[in-house]
Protein backbone atom coordinates (compact mmCIF):
# COMPACT_ATOMS: atom_id res chain seq x y z
CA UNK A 1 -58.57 66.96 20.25
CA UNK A 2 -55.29 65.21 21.60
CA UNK A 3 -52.63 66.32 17.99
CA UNK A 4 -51.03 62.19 17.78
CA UNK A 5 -47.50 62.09 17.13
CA UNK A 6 -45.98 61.38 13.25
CA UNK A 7 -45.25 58.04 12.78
CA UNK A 8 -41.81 57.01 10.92
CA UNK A 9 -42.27 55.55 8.08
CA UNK A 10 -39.27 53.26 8.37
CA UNK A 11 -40.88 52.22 11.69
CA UNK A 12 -44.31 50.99 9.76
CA UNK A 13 -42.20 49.65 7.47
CA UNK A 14 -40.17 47.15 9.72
CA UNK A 15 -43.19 46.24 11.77
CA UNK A 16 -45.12 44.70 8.18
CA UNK A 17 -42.12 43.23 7.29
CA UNK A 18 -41.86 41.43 10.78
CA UNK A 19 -45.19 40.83 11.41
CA UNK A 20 -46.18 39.39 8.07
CA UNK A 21 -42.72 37.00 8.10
CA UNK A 22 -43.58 35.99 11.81
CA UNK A 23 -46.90 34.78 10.95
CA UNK A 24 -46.44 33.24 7.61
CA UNK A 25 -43.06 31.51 7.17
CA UNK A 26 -42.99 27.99 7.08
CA UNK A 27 -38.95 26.41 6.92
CA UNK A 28 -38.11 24.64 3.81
CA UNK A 29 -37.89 21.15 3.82
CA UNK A 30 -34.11 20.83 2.85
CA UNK A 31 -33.33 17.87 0.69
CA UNK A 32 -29.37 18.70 1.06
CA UNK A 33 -27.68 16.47 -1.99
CA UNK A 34 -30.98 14.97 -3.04
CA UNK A 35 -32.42 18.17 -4.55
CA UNK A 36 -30.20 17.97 -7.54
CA UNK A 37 -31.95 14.78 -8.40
CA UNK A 38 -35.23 15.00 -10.66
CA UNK A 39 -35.92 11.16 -10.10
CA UNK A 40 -34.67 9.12 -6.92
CA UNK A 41 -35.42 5.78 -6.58
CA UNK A 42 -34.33 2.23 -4.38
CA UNK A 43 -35.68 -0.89 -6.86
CA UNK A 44 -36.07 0.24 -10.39
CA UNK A 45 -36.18 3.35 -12.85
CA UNK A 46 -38.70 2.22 -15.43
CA UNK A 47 -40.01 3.61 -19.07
CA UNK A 48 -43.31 1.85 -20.04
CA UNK A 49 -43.30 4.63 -22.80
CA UNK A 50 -40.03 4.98 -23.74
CA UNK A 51 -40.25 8.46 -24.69
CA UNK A 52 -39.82 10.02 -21.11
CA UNK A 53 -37.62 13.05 -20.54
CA UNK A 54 -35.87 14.04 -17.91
CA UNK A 55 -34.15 17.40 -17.28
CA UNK A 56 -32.08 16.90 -14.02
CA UNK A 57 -30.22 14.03 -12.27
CA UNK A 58 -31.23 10.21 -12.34
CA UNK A 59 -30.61 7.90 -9.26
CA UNK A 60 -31.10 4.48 -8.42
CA UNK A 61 -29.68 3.15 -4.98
CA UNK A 62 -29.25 0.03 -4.25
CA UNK A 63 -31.08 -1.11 -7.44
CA UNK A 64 -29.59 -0.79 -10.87
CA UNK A 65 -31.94 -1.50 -13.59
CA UNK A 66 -32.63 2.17 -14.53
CA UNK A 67 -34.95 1.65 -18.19
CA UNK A 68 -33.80 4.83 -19.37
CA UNK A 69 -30.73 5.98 -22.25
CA UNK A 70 -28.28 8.67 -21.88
CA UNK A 71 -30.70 10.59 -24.15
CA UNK A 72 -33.59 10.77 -22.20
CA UNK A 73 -31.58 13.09 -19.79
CA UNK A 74 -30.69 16.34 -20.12
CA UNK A 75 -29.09 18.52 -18.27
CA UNK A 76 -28.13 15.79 -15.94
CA UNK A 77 -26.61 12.66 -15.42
CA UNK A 78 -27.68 9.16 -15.07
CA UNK A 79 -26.75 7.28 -11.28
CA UNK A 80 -26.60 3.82 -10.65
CA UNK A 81 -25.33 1.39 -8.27
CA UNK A 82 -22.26 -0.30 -8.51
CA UNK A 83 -21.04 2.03 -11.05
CA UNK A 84 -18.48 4.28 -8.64
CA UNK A 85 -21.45 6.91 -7.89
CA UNK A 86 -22.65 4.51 -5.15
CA UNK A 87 -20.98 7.65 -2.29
CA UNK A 88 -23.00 10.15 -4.16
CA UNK A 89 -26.13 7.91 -4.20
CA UNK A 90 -25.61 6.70 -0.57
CA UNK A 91 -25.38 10.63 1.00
CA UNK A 92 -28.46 11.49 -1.57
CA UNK A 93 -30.39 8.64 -0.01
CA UNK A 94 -29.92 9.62 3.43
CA UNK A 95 -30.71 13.11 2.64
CA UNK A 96 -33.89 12.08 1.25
CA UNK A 97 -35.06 9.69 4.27
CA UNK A 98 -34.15 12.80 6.38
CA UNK A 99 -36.17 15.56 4.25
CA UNK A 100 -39.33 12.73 4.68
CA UNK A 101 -38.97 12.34 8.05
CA UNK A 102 -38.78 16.21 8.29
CA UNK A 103 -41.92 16.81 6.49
CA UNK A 104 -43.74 13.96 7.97
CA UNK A 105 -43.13 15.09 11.39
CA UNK A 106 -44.14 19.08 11.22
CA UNK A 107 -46.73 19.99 12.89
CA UNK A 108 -49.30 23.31 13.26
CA UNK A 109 -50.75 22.89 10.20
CA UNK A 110 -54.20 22.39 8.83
CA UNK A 111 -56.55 18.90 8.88
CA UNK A 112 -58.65 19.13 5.40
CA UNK A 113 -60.37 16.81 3.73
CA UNK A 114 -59.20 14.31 0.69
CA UNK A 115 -60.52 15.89 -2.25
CA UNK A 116 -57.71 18.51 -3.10
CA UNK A 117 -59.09 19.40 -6.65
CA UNK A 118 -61.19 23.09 -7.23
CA UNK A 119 -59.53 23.98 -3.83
CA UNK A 120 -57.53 27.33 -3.79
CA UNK A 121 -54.92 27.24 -0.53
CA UNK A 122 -52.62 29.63 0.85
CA UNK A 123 -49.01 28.55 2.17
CA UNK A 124 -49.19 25.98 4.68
CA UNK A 125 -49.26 22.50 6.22
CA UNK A 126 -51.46 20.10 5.25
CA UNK A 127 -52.64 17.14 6.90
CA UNK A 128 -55.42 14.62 5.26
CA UNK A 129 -58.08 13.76 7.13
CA UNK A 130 -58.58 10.63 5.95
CA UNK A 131 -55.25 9.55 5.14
CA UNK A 132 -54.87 10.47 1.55
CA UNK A 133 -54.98 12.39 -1.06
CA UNK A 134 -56.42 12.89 -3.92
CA UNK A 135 -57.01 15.50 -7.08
CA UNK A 136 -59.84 15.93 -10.10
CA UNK A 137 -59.65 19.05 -11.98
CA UNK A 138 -57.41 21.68 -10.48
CA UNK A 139 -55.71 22.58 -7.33
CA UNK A 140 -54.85 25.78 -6.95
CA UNK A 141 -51.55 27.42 -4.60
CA UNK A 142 -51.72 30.73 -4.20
CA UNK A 143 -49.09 32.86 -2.71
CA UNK A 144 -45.61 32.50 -2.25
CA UNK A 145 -44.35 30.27 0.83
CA UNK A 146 -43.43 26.89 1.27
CA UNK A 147 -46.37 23.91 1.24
CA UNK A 148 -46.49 20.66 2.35
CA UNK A 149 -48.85 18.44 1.91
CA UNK A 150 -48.71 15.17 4.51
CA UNK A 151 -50.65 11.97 4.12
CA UNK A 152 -50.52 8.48 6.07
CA UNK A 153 -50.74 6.96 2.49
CA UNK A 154 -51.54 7.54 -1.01
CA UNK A 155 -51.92 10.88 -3.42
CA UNK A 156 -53.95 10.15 -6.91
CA UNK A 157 -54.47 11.96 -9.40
CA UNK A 158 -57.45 11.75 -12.02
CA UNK A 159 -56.37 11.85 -15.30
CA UNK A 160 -56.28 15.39 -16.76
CA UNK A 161 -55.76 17.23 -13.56
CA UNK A 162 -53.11 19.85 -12.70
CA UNK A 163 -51.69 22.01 -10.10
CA UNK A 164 -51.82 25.61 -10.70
CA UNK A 165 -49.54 27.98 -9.09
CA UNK A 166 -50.17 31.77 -9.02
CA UNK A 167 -49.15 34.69 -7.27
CA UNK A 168 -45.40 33.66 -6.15
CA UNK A 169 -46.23 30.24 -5.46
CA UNK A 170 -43.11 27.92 -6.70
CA UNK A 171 -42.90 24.09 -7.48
CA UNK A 172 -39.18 24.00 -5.37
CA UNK A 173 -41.52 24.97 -2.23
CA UNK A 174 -43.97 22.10 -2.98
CA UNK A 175 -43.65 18.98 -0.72
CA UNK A 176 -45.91 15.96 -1.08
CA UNK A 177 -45.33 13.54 1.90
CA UNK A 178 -46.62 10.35 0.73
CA UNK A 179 -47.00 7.48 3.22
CA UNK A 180 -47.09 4.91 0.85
CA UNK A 181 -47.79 5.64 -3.03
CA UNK A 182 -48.21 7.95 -5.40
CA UNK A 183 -50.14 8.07 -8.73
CA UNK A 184 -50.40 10.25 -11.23
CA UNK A 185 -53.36 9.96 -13.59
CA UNK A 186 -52.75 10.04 -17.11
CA UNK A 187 -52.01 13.63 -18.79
CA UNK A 188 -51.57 15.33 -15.33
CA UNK A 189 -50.20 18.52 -14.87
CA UNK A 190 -48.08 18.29 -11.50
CA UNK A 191 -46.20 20.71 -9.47
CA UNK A 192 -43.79 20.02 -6.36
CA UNK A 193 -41.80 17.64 -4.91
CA UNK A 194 -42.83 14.18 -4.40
CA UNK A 195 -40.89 12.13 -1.13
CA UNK A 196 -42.66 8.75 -1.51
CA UNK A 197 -42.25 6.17 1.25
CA UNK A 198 -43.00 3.34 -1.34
CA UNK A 199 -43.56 4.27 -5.33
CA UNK A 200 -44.55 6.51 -7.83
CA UNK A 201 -46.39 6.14 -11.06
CA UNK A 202 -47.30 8.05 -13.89
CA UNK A 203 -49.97 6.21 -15.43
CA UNK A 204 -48.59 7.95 -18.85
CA UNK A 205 -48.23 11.43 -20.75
CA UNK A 206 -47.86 13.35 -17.46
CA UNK A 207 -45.75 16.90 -16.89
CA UNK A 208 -43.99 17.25 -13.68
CA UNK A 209 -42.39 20.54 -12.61
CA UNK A 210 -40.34 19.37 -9.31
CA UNK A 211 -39.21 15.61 -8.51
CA UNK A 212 -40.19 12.59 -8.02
CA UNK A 213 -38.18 10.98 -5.05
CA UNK A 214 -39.15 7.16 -4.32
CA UNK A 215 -37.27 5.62 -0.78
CA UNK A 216 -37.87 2.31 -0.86
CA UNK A 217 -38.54 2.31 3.12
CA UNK A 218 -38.20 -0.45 4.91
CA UNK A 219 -37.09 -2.54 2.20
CA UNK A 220 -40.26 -1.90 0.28
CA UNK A 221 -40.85 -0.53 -2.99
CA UNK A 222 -38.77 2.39 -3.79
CA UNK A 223 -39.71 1.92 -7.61
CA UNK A 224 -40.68 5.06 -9.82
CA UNK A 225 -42.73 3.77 -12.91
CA UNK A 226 -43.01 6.39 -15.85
CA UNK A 227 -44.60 6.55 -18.92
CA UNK A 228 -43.84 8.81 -21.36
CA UNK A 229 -43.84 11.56 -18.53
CA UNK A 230 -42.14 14.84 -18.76
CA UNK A 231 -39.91 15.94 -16.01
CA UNK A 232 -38.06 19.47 -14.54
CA UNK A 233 -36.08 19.46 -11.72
CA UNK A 234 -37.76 22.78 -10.01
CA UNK A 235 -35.03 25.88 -9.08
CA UNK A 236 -36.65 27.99 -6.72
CA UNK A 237 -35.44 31.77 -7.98
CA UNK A 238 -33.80 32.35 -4.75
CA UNK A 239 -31.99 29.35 -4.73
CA UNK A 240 -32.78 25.78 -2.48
CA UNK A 241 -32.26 26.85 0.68
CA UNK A 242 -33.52 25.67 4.06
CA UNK A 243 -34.92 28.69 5.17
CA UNK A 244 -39.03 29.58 4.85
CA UNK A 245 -39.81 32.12 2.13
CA UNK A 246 -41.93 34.74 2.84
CA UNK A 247 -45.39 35.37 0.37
CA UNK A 248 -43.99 38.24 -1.67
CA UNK A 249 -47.55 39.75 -2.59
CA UNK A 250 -49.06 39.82 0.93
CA UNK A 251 -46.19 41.78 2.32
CA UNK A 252 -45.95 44.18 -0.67
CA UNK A 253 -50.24 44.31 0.09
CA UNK A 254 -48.81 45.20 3.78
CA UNK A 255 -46.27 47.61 3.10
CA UNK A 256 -48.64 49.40 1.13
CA UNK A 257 -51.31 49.38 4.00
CA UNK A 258 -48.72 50.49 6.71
CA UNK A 259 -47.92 53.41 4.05
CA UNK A 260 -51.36 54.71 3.42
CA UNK A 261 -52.12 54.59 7.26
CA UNK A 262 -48.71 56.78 7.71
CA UNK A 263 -49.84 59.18 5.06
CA UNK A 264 -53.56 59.69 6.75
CA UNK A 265 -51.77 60.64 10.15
CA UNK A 266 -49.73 63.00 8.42
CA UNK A 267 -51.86 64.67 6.50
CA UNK A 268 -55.49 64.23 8.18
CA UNK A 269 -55.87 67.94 9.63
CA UNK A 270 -57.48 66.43 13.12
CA UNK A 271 -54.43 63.99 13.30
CA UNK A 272 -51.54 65.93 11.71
C-alpha cells in the first residue's frame, strides 16, 4: 500500500480556520454613533408605567417630549432636541437610517415562515415569508455569528415569550429589521437590536437585552412606547465592530476534527 505523506498540523489547522470563517461569517450591521444609544426615537419617548429603566443612552430627534427622569437612566444620558445635543442626535440618526437600509438590503439568506417561537436557528439571514414576524414561547439562537432577522412589516411578540441565546450567540449581533412596527407582548424576554421603520411598543413588564431604535421614516411614527420595560444596551465582548464574527464552538468542533484526522495519519500503521 502507497505510505501517504504526514500532514502538518499547522496546515489542518489554517484550512478549519479558513474554511469554517469563509462559510459562516455574516458582516455586522454597523450602527456607527447610534450603537451607544439603548432607545432612539423621532416623535416621542413615552413611560405608560413609569417605572422603566434604562441602562444606556436616550435619544429623541426631532421630537422632544421624552416621558422619562434623569433617574430612569443609568449609565447614560438623556438626548433631546433643541437642547445643544441636536449634532450628536442628527449623526446618530443618520447612522441609524443607514444600519436599516444595510440590513434591509442583504441578501443570501434564508425565506422561513412567520412563526419564530420553538424554532432553534443557527447564524444567519432571515427573511419572512409572509412579511412578518412573530414569537409564542421561545426562540432559540444558537451559535455565535451575527443574525438578522428582515421583515416587510411587523414583529409581535405573545406575552411571556423570550429569546434564548446559547452557545456564543450575543444580543449586540442580533438585528431585527422591522418594516413597520414592533410589539412586544407583555413580560417578554427579548434579545437584539430592534431598527424599526415606524414604532415600538412594549405592551408592559418586558426585559430587553440590546436596543430599541425607532426612525420615524418618512415622516411617520418614529415613537417608542414603554411600559415599565427593562432595558441594556448590549456590548458584544469583542467590542461593536463592523466586521462578521465567526461561531466560536463550530470552529473549536473543527479544529478538533482536523486534529484527530492528523493524529490517525500519523499513527495508523497502514498510513504512517
Amino acid at each position: 500500500m502507497k505510505r501517504l505523506k504526514r500532514i502538518p498540523i499547522g496546515l489542518v489547522v489554517a484550512a478549519a480556520i479558513f474554511l469554517h470563517q469563509n462559510a459562516t461569517a455574516i458582516p455586522m450591521v454597523n450602527l456607527g454613533t447610534a450603537s451607544s444609544f439603548a432607545v432612539l426615537a423621532a416623535s416621542t419617548i413615552t413611560d405608560a408605567g413609569g417605572s422603566t429603566i434604562i441602562t444606556g443612552d436616550v435619544g429623541l430627534y426631532p421630537g422632544t417630549a421624552i416621558g422619562l427622569t434623569a433617574g430612569q437612566v443609568t449609565g447614560g444620558t438623556i438626548y433631546a432636541a433643541g437642547t445643544g445635543s441636536d449634532p450628536l442626535l442628527i449623526g446618530a440618526t443618520a447612522d441609524l437610517t443607514t444600519a436599516y437600509n444595510d440590513a434591509k438590503g442583504r441578501s443570501g439568506g434564508s425565506t422561513v415562515g412567520t412563526e419564530l417561537g420553538g424554532t432553534t436557528l443557527p447564524p444567519g439571514i432571515y427573511d419572512s415569508a409572509s412579511g412578518t414576524f412573530g414569537i409564542t414561547g421561545t426562540l432559540t439562537l444558537n451559535g455565535g455569528g451575527v443574525y438578522i432577522f428582515q421583515m416587510a412589516t411587523t414583529l409581535i411578540t405573545a406575552a411571556s415569550s423570550s429569546v434564548v441565546l446559547e452557545n456564543g450567540a450575543e444580543a449586540c449581533h442580533v438585528f431585527w429589521q422591522v418594516g413597520s412596527s414592533a410589539t412586544l407582548g407583555t413580560g417578554t424576554d427579548f434579545e437584539g437590536n430592534i431598527l424599526a421603520y415606524t414604532t415600538i411598543t412594549d405592551n408592559g413588564g418586558s426585559t430587553v437585552e440590546g436596543r430599541l431604535l425607532a426612525m420615524g421614516g418618512g415622516q411617520v411614527g418614529g415613537a417608542v412606547n414603554l411600559g415599565d420595560t427593562t432595558i441594556t444596551e448590549a456590548v458584544c465582548t469583542g467590542g461593536n465592530g463592523g466586521t462578521g464574527v465567526p461561531d466560536t464552538g463550530s470552529t473549536l468542533l473543527l479544529l478538533g476534527f482536523g486534529l484527530a484526522t492528523l493524529l490517525a495519519f500519523n499513527r495508523h500503521p497502514a498510513l504512517a
